[in-house]
PDB file of N, CA and C in Angstrom:
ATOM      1  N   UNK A   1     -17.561  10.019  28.183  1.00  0.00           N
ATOM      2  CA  UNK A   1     -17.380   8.755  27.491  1.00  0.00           C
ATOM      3  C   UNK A   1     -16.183   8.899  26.547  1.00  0.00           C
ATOM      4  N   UNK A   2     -15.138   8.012  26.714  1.00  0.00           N
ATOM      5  CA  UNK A   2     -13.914   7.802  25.750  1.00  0.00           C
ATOM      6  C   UNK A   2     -14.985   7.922  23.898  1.00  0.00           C
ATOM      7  N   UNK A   3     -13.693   8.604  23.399  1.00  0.00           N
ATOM      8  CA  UNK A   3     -14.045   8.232  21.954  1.00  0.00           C
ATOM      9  C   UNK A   3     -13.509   6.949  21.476  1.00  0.00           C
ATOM     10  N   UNK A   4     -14.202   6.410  20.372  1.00  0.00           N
ATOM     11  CA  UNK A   4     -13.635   5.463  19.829  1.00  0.00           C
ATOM     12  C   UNK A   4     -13.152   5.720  18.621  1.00  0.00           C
ATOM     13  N   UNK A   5     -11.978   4.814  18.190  1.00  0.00           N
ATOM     14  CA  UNK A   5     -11.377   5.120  16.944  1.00  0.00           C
ATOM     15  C   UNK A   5     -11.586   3.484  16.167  1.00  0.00           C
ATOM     16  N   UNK A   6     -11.728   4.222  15.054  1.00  0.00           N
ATOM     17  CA  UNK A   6     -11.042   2.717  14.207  1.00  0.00           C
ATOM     18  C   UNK A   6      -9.913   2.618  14.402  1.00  0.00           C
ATOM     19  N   UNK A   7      -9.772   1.356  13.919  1.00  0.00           N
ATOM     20  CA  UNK A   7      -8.918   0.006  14.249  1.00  0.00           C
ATOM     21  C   UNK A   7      -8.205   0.484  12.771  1.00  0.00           C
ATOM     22  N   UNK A   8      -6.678   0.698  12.999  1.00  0.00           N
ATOM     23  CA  UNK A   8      -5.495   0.670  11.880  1.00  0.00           C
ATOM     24  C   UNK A   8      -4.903  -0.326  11.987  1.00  0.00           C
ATOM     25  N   UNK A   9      -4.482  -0.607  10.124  1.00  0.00           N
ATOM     26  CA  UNK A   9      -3.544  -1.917  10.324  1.00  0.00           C
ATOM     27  C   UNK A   9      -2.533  -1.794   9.037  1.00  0.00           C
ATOM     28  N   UNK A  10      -1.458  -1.947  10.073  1.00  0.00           N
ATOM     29  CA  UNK A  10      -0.082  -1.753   8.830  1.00  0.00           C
ATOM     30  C   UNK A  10      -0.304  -2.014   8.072  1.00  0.00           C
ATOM     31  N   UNK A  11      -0.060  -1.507   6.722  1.00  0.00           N
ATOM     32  CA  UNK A  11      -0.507  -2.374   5.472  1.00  0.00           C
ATOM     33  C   UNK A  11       1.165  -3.615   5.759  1.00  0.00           C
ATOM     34  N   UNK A  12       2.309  -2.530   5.662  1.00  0.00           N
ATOM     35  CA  UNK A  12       3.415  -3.746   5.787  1.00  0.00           C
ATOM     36  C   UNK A  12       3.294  -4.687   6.465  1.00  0.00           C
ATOM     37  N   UNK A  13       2.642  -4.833   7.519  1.00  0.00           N
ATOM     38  CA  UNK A  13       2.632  -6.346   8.249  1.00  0.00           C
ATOM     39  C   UNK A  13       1.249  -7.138   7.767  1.00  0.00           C
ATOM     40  N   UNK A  14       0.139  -6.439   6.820  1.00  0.00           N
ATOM     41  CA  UNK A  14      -1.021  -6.963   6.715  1.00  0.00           C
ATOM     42  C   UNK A  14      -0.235  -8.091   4.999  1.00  0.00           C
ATOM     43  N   UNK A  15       0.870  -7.762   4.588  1.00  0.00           N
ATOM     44  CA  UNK A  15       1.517  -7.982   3.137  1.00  0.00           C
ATOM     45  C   UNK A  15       2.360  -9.144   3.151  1.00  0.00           C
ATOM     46  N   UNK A  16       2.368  -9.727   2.656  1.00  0.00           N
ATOM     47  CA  UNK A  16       3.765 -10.695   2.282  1.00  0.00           C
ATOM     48  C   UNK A  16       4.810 -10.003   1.693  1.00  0.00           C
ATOM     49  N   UNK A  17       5.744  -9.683   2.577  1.00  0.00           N
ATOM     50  CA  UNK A  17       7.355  -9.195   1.641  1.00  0.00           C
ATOM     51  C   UNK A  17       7.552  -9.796   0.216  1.00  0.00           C
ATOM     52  N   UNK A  18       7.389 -10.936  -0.071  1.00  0.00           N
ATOM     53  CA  UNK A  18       7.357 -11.232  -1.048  1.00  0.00           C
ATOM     54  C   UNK A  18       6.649 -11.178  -2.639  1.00  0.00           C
ATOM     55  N   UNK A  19       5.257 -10.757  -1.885  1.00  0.00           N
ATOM     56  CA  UNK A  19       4.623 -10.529  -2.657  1.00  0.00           C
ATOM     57  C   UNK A  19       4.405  -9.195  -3.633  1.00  0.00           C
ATOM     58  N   UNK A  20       4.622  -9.451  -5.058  1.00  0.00           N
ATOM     59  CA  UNK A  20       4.134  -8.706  -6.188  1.00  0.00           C
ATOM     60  C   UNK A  20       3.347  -7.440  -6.113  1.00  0.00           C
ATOM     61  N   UNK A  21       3.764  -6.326  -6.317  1.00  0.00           N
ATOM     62  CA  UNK A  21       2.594  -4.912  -6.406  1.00  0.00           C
ATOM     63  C   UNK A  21       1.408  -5.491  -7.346  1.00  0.00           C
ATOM     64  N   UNK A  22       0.232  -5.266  -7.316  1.00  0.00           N
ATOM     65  CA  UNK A  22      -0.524  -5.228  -8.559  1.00  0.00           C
ATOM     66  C   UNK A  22      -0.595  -4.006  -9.330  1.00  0.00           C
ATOM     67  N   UNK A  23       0.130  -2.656  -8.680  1.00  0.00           N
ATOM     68  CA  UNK A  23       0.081  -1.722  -9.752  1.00  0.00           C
ATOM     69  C   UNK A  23       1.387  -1.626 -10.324  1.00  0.00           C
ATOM     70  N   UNK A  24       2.450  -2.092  -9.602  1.00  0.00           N
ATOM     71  CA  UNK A  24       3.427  -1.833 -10.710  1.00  0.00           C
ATOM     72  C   UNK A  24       4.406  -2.749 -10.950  1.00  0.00           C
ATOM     73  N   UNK A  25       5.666  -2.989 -11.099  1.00  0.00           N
ATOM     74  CA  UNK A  25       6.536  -4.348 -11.341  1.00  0.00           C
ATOM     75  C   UNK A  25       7.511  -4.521 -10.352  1.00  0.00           C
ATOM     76  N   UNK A  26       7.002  -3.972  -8.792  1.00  0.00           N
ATOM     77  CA  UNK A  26       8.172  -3.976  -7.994  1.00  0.00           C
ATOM     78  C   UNK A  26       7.310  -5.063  -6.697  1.00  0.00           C
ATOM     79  N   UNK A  27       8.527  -5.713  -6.394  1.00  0.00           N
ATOM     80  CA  UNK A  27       8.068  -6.058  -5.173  1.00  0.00           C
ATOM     81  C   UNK A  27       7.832  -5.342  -3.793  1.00  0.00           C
ATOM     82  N   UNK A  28       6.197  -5.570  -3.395  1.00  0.00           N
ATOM     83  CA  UNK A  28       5.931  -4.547  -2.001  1.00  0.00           C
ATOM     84  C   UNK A  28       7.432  -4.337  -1.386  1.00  0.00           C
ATOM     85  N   UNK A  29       7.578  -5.308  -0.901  1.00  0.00           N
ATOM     86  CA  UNK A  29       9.136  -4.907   0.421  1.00  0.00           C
ATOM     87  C   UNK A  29      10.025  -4.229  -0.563  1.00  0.00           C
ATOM     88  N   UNK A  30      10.410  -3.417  -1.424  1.00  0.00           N
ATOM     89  CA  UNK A  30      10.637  -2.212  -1.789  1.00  0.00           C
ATOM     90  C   UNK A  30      10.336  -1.118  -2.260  1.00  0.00           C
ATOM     91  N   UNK A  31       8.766  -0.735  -1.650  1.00  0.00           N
ATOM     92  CA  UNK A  31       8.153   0.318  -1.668  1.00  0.00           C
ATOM     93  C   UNK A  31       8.360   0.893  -0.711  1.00  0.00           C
ATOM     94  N   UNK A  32       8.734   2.198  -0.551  1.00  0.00           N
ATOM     95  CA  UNK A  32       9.152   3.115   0.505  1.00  0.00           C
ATOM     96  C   UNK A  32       7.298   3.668   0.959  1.00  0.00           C
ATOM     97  N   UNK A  33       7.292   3.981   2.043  1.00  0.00           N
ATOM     98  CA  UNK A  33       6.119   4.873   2.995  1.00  0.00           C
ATOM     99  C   UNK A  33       5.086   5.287   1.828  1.00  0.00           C
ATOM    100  N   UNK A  34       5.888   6.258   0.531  1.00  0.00           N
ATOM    101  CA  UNK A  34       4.935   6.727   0.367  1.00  0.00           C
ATOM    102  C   UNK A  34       4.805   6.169  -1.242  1.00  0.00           C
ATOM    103  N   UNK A  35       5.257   4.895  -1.639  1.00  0.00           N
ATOM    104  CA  UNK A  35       5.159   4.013  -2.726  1.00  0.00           C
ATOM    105  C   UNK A  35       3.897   3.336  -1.959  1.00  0.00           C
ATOM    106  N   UNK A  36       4.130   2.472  -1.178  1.00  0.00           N
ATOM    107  CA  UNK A  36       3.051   1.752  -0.234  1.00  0.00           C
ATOM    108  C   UNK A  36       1.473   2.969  -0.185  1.00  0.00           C
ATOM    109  N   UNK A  37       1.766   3.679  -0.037  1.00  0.00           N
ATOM    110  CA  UNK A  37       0.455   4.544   0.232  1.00  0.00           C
ATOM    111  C   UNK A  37      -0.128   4.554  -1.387  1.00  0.00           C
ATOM    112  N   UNK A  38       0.416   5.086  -1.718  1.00  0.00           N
ATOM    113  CA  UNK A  38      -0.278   5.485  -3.636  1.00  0.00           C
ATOM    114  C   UNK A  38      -0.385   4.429  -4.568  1.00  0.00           C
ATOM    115  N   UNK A  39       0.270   2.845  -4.118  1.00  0.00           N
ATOM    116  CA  UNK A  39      -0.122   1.965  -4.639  1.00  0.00           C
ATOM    117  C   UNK A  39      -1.405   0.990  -3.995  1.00  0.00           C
ATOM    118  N   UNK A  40      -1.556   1.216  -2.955  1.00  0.00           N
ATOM    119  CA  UNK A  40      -2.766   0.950  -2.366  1.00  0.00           C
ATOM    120  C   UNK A  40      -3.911   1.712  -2.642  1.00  0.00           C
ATOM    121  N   UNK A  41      -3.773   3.047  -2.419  1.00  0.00           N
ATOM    122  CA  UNK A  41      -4.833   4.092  -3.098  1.00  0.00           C
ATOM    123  C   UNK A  41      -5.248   3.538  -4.558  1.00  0.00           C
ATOM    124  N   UNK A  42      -4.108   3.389  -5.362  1.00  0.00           N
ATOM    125  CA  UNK A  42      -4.157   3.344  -6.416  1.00  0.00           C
ATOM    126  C   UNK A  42      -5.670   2.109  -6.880  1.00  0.00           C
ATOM    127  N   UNK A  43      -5.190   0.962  -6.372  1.00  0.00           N
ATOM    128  CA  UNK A  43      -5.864  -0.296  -6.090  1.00  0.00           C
ATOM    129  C   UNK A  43      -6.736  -0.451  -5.904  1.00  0.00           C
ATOM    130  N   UNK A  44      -6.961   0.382  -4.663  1.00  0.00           N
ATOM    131  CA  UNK A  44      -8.466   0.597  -4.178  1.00  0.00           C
ATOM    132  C   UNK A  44      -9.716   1.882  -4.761  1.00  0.00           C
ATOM    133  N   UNK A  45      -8.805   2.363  -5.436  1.00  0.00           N
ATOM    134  CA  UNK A  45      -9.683   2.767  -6.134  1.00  0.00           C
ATOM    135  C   UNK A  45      -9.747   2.645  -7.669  1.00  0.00           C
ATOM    136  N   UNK A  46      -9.206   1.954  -7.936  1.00  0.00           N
ATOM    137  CA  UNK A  46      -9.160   1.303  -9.496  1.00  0.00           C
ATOM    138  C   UNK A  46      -8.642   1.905 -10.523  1.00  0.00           C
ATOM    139  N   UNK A  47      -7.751   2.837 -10.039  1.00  0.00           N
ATOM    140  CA  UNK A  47      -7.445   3.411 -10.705  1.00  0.00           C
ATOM    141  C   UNK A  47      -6.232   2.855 -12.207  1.00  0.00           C
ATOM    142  N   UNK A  48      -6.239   3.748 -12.983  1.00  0.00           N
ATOM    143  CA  UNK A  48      -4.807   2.928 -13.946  1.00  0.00           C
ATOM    144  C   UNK A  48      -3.653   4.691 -14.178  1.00  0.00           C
ATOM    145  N   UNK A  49      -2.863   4.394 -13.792  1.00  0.00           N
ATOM    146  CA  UNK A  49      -1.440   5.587 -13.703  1.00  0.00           C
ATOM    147  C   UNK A  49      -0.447   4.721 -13.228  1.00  0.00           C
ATOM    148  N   UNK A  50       0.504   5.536 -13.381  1.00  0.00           N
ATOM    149  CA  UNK A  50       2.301   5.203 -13.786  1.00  0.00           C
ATOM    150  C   UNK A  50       2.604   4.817 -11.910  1.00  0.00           C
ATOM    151  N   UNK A  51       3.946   4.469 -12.042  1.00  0.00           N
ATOM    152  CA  UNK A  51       4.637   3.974 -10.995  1.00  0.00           C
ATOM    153  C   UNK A  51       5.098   5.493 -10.391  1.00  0.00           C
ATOM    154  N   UNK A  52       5.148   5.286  -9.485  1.00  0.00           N
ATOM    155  CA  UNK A  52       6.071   6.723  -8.586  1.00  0.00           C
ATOM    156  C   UNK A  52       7.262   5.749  -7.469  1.00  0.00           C
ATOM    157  N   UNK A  53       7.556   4.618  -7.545  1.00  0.00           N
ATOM    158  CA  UNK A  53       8.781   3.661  -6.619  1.00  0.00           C
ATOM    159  C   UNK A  53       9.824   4.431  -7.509  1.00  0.00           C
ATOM    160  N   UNK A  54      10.856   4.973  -6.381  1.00  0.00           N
ATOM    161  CA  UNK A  54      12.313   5.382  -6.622  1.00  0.00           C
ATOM    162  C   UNK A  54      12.685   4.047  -7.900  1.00  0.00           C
TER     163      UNK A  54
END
């Protein structure tokens, strides 16, 4: 029997380019790979810490 996997979903295409980080003062569409990752982490787990976007 095949394994099954969950279902992934870009966060970039799940986002509005336009739209506002809630953790820090940059707009998503200039968060690089791993800005996008640690501000989502960040989010989801409620956390409160500093910006890491170039």
């Amino acid at each position: 029997m095949p394994e099954s996997r969950p279902a992934t979903i870009d966060v970039a295409d799940a986002v509005d380019v336009d739209t506002s980080c809630v953790v820090c003062p940059h707009p998503w569409h200039e968060h690089d790979p791993l800005g996008m990752r640690y501000c989502t982490a960040t989010t989801a787990s409620a956390l409160t810490r500093g910006c890491i976007c170039p």
